[in-house]
C-alpha atoms as a PDB file:
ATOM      1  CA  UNK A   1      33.696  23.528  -8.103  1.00  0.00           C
ATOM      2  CA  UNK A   2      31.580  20.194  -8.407  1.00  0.00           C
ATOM      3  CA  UNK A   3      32.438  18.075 -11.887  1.00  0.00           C
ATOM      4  CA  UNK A   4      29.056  18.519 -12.823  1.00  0.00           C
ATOM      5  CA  UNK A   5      28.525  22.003 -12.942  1.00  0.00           C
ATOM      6  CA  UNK A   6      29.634  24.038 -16.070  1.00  0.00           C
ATOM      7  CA  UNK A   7      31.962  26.937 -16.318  1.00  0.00           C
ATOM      8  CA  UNK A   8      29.178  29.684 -15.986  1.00  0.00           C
ATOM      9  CA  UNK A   9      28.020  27.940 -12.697  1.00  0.00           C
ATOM     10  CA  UNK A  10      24.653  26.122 -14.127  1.00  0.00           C
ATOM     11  CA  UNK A  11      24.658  23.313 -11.819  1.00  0.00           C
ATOM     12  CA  UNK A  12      23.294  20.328 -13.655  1.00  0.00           C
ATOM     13  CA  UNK A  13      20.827  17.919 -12.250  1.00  0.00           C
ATOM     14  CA  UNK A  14      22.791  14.241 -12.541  1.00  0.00           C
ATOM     15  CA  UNK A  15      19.719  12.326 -12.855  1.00  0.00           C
ATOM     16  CA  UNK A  16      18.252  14.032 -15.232  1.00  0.00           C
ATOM     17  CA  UNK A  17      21.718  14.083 -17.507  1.00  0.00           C
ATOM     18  CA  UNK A  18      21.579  10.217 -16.896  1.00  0.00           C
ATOM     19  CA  UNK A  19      17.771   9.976 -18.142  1.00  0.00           C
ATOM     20  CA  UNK A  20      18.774  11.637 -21.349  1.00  0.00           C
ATOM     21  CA  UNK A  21      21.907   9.546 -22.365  1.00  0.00           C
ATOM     22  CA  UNK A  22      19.730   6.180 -22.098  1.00  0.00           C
ATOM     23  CA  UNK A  23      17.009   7.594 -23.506  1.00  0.00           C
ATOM     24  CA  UNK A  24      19.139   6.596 -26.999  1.00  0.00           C
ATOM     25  CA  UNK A  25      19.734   3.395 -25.797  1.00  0.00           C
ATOM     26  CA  UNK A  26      21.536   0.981 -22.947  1.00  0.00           C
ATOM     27  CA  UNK A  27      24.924   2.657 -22.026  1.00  0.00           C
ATOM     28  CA  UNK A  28      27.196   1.471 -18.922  1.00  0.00           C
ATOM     29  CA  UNK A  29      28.851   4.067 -17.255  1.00  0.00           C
ATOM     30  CA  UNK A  30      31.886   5.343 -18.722  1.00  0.00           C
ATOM     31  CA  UNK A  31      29.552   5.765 -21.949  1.00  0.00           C
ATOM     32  CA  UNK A  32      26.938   7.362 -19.934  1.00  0.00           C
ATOM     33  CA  UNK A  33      30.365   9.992 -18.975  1.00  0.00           C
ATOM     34  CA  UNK A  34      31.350  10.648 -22.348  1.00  0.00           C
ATOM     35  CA  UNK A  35      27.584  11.129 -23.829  1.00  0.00           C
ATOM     36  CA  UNK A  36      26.550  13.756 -21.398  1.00  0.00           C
ATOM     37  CA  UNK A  37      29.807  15.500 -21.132  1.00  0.00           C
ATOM     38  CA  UNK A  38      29.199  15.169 -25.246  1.00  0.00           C
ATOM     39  CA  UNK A  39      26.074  16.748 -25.307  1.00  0.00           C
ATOM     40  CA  UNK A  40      25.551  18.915 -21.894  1.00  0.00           C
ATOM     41  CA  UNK A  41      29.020  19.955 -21.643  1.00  0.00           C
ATOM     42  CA  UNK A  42      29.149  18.881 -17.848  1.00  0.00           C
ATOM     43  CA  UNK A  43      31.331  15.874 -16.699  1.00  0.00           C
ATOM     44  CA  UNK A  44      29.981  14.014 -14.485  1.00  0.00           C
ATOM     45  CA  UNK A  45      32.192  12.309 -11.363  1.00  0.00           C
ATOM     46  CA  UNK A  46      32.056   8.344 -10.453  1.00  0.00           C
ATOM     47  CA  UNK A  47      30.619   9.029  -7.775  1.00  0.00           C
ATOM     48  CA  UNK A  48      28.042  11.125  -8.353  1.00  0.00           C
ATOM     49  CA  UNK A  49      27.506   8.783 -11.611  1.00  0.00           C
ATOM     50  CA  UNK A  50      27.159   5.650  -9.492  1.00  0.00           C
ATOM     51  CA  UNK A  51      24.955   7.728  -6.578  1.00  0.00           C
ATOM     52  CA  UNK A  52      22.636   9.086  -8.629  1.00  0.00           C
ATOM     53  CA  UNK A  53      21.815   5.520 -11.100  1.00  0.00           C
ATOM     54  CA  UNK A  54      21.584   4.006  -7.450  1.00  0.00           C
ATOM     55  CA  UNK A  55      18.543   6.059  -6.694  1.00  0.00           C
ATOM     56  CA  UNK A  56      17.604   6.054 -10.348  1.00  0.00           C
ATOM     57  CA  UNK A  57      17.247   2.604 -10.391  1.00  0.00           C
ATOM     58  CA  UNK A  58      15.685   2.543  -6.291  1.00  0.00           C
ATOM     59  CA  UNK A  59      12.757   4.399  -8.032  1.00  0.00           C
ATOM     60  CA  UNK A  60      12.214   2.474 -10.976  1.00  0.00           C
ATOM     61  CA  UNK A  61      13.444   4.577 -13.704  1.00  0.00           C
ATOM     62  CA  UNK A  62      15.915   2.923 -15.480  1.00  0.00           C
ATOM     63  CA  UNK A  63      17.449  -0.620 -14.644  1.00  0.00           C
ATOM     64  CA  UNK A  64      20.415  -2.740 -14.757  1.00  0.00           C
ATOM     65  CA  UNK A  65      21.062  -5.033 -17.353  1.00  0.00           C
ATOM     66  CA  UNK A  66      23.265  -8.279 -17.188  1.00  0.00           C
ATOM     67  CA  UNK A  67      26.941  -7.364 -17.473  1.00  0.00           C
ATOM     68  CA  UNK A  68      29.719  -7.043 -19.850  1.00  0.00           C
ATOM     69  CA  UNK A  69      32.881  -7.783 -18.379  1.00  0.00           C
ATOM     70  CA  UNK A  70      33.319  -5.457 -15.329  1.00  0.00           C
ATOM     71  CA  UNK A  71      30.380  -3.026 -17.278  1.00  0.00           C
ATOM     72  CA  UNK A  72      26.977  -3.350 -16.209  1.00  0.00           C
ATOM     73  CA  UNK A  73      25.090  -1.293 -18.592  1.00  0.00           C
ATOM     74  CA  UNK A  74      21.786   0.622 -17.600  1.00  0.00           C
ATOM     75  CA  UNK A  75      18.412   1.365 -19.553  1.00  0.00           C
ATOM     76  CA  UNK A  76      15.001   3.635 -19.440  1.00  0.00           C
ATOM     77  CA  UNK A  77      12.233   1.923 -17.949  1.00  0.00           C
ATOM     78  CA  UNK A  78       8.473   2.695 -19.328  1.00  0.00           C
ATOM     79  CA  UNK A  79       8.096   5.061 -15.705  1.00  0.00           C
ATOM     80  CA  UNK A  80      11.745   6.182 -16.728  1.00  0.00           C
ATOM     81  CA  UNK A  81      10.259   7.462 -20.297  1.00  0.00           C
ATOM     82  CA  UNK A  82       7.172   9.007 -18.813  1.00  0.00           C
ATOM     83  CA  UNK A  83       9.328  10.974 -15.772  1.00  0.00           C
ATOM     84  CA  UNK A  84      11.893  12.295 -18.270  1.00  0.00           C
ATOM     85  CA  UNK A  85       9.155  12.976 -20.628  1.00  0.00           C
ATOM     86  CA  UNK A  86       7.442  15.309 -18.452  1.00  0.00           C
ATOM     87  CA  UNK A  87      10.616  16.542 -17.039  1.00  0.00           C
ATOM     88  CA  UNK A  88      11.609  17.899 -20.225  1.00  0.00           C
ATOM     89  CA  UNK A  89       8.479  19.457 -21.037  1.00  0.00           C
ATOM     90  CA  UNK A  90       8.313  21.488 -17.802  1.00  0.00           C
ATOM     91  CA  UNK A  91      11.529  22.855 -18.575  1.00  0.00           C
ATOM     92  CA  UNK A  92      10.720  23.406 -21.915  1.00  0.00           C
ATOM     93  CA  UNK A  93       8.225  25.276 -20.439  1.00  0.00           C
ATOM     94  CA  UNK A  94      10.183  27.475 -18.250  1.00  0.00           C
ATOM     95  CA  UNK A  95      12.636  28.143 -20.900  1.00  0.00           C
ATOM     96  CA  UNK A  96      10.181  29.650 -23.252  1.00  0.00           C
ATOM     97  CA  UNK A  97       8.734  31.843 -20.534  1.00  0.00           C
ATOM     98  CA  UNK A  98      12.231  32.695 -19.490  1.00  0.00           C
ATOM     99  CA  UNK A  99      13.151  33.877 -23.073  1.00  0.00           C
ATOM    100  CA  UNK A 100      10.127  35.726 -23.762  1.00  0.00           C
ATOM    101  CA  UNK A 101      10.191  37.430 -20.841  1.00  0.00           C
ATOM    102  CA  UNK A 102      13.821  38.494 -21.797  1.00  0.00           C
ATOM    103  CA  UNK A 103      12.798  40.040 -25.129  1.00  0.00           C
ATOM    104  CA  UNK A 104      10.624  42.067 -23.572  1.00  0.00           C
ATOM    105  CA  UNK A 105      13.372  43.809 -20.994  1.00  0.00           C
END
């Protein structure tokens, strides 16, 4: 079973996770790890880690940051903000019809 999907089977979206943990702040990657594992309950592998900030940062949604040591540390761009801002409202939006729907079975 992939690292980052949970023990019912939810399979997590990585760059979503990732969008969420900097949207507190700059994080490098091991701290990126711990937070979503923290709050998602889903650990995420290097190298799906690495993979996904590649493309995250290919499309303008977070960038790099000058490096600590071996740690580069990552943050939310504006576009970054706005995509996981509308991100989590459309699954907001599912969710609530989702629930609803299951009250009324």
């Amino acid at each position: 079973m992939p690292r980052h999907t949970s023990e019912r089977g939810h399979r997590a979206e990585p760059g979503l996770l990732i969008l969420t943990s900097l949207a507190e702040g700059p994080k490098h990657g091991y701290a990126i790890i711990e937070d979503v594992a923290g709050f998602a309950g889903v650990r995420l592998g290097r190298g799906t880690l690495y993979g996904a900030l590649a493309r995250l940062e290919a499309h303008g949604l977070i960038e790099s940051l000058p490096g600590e040591d071996r740690r580069r540390p990552y943050r939310l761009t504006g576009l970054g903000r706005e995509v996981l801002a509308e991100q989590l409202a459309s699954i907001q939006r599912l969710a609530e019809a989702g629930l609803r729907r299951l009250d009324t079975v």
